[in-house]
Protein backbone atom coordinates (compact mmCIF):
# COMPACT_ATOMS: atom_id res chain seq x y z
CA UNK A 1 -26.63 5.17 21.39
CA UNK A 2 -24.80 4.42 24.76
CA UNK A 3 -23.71 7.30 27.31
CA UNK A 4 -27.03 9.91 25.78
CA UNK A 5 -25.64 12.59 23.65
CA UNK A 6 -23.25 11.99 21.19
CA UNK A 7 -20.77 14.64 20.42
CA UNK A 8 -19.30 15.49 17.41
CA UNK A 9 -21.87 13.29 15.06
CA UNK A 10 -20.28 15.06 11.90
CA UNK A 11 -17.16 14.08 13.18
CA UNK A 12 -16.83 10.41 12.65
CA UNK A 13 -14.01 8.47 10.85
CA UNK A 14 -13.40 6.22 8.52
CA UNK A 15 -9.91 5.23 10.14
CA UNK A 16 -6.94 6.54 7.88
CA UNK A 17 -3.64 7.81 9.29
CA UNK A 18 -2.79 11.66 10.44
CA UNK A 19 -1.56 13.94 13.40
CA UNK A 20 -3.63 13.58 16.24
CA UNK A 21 -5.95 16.77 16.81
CA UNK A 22 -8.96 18.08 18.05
CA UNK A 23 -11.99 16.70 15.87
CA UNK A 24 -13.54 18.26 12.32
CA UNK A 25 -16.46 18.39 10.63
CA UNK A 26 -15.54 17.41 7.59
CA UNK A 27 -14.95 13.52 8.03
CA UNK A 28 -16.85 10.85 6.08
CA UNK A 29 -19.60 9.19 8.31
CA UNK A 30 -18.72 5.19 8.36
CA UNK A 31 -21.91 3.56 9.94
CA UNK A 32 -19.44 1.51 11.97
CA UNK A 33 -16.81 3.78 13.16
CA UNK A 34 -19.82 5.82 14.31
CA UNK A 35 -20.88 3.56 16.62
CA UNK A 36 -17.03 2.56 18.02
CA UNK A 37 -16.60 6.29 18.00
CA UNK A 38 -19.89 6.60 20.24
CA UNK A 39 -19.28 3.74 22.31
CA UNK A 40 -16.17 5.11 23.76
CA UNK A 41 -17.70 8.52 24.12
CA UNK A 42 -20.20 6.80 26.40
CA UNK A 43 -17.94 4.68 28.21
CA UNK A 44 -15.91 8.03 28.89
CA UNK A 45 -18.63 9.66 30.19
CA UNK A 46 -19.84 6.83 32.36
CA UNK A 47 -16.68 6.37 34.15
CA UNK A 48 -16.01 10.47 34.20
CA UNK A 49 -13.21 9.77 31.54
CA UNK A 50 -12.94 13.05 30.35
CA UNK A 51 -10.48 15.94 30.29
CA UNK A 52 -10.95 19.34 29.69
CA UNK A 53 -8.07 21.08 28.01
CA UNK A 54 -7.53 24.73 26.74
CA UNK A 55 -9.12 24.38 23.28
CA UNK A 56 -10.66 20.89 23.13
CA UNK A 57 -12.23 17.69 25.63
CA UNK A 58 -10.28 14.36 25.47
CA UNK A 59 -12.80 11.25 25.79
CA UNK A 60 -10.83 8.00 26.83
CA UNK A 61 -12.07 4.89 26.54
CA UNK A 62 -10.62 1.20 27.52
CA UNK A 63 -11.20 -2.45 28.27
CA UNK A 64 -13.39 -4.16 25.31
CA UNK A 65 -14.78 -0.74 24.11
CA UNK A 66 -10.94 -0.08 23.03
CA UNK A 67 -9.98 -3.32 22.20
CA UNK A 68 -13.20 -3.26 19.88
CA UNK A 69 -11.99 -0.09 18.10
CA UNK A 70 -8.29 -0.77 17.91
CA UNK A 71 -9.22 -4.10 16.19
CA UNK A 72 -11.88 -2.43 13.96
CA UNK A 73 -8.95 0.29 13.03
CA UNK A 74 -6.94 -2.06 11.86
CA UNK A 75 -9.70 -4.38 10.02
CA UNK A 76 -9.73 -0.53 8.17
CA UNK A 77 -5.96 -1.13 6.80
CA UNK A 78 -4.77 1.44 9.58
CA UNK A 79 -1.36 1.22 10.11
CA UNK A 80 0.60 0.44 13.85
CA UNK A 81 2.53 2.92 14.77
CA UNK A 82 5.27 1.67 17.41
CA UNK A 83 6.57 4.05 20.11
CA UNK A 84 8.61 3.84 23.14
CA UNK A 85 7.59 5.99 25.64
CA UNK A 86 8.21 6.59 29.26
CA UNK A 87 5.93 4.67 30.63
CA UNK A 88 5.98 1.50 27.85
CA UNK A 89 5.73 0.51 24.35
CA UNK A 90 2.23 1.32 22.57
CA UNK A 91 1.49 0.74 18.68
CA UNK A 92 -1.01 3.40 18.02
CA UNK A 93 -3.51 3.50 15.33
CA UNK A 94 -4.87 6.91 14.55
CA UNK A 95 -8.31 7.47 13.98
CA UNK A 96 -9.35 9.05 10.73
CA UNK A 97 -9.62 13.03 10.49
CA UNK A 98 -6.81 13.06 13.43
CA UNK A 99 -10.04 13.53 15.73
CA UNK A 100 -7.97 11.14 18.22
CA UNK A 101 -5.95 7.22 18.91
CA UNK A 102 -6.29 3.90 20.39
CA UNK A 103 -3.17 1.93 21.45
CA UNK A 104 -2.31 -1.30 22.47
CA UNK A 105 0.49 -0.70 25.45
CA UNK A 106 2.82 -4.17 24.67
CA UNK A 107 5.18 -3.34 27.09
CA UNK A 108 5.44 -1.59 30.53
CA UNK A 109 8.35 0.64 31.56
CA UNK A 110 10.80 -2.29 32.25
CA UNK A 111 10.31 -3.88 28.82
CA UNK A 112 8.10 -6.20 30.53
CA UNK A 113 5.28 -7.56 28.41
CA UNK A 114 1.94 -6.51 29.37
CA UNK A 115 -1.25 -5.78 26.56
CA UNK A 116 -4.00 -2.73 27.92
CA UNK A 117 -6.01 -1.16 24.89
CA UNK A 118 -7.29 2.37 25.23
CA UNK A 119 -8.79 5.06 22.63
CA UNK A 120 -8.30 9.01 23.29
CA UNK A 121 -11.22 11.28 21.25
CA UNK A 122 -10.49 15.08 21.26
CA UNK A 123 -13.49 17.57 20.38
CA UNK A 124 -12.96 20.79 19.78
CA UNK A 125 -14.20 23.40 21.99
């Protein structure tokens, strides 16, 4: 597995749709979202992607890792969910167990047309 220790291995998704929120232990274990899951975990820790809040760790991934798990996502029947937002347009798909996101960012602040993929994991502290 890329980036050593894996966190959260109970925690992995099969994708379905729900609030984002720190990670559980009670979500099915898909041999392939486990390994988009850990991939971006890695690539997180590599690049010192990761922020420590009050009750839980956000791991953010991007480039192909994302663009690899927002595509897989979708492959999974996940929905897009399209939101402006201050800073741009993003269709987010959530990943199962509402243990995080990834996002395709269509549009910057102006409306412009742009296309950046990311993934947020959260883990409970």
């Amino acid at each position: 597995m890329r980036g050593g220790t894996l966190f959260g291995l109970g925690l992995v998704l099969m994708a379905a749709s729900g609030p984002a929120r720190p990670a559980r232990a009670d979500v099915s274990m898909d041999p392939h979202a486990l390994q988009h899951y850990s991939f971006c975990v890695g690539e997180a820790q590599d690049n010192r992607a990761v922020v420590l809040m009050d009750r839980y760790r956000i791991y953010r991934c991007h480039g192909d890792i994302a663009i690899s798990y927002f595509n897989y996502l979708g492959r999974r029947g996940v929905r897009d969910e399209r939101v402006e937002e201050y800073n741009g347009v993003f269709l987010y798909r959530r990943i199962a167990g509402g243990i995080g996101r990834c996002w395709n960012r269509i549009a910057d602040e102006a409306f412009r047309p742009v296309s950046e993929y990311g993934c947020d994991i959260n883990e409970d502290l």
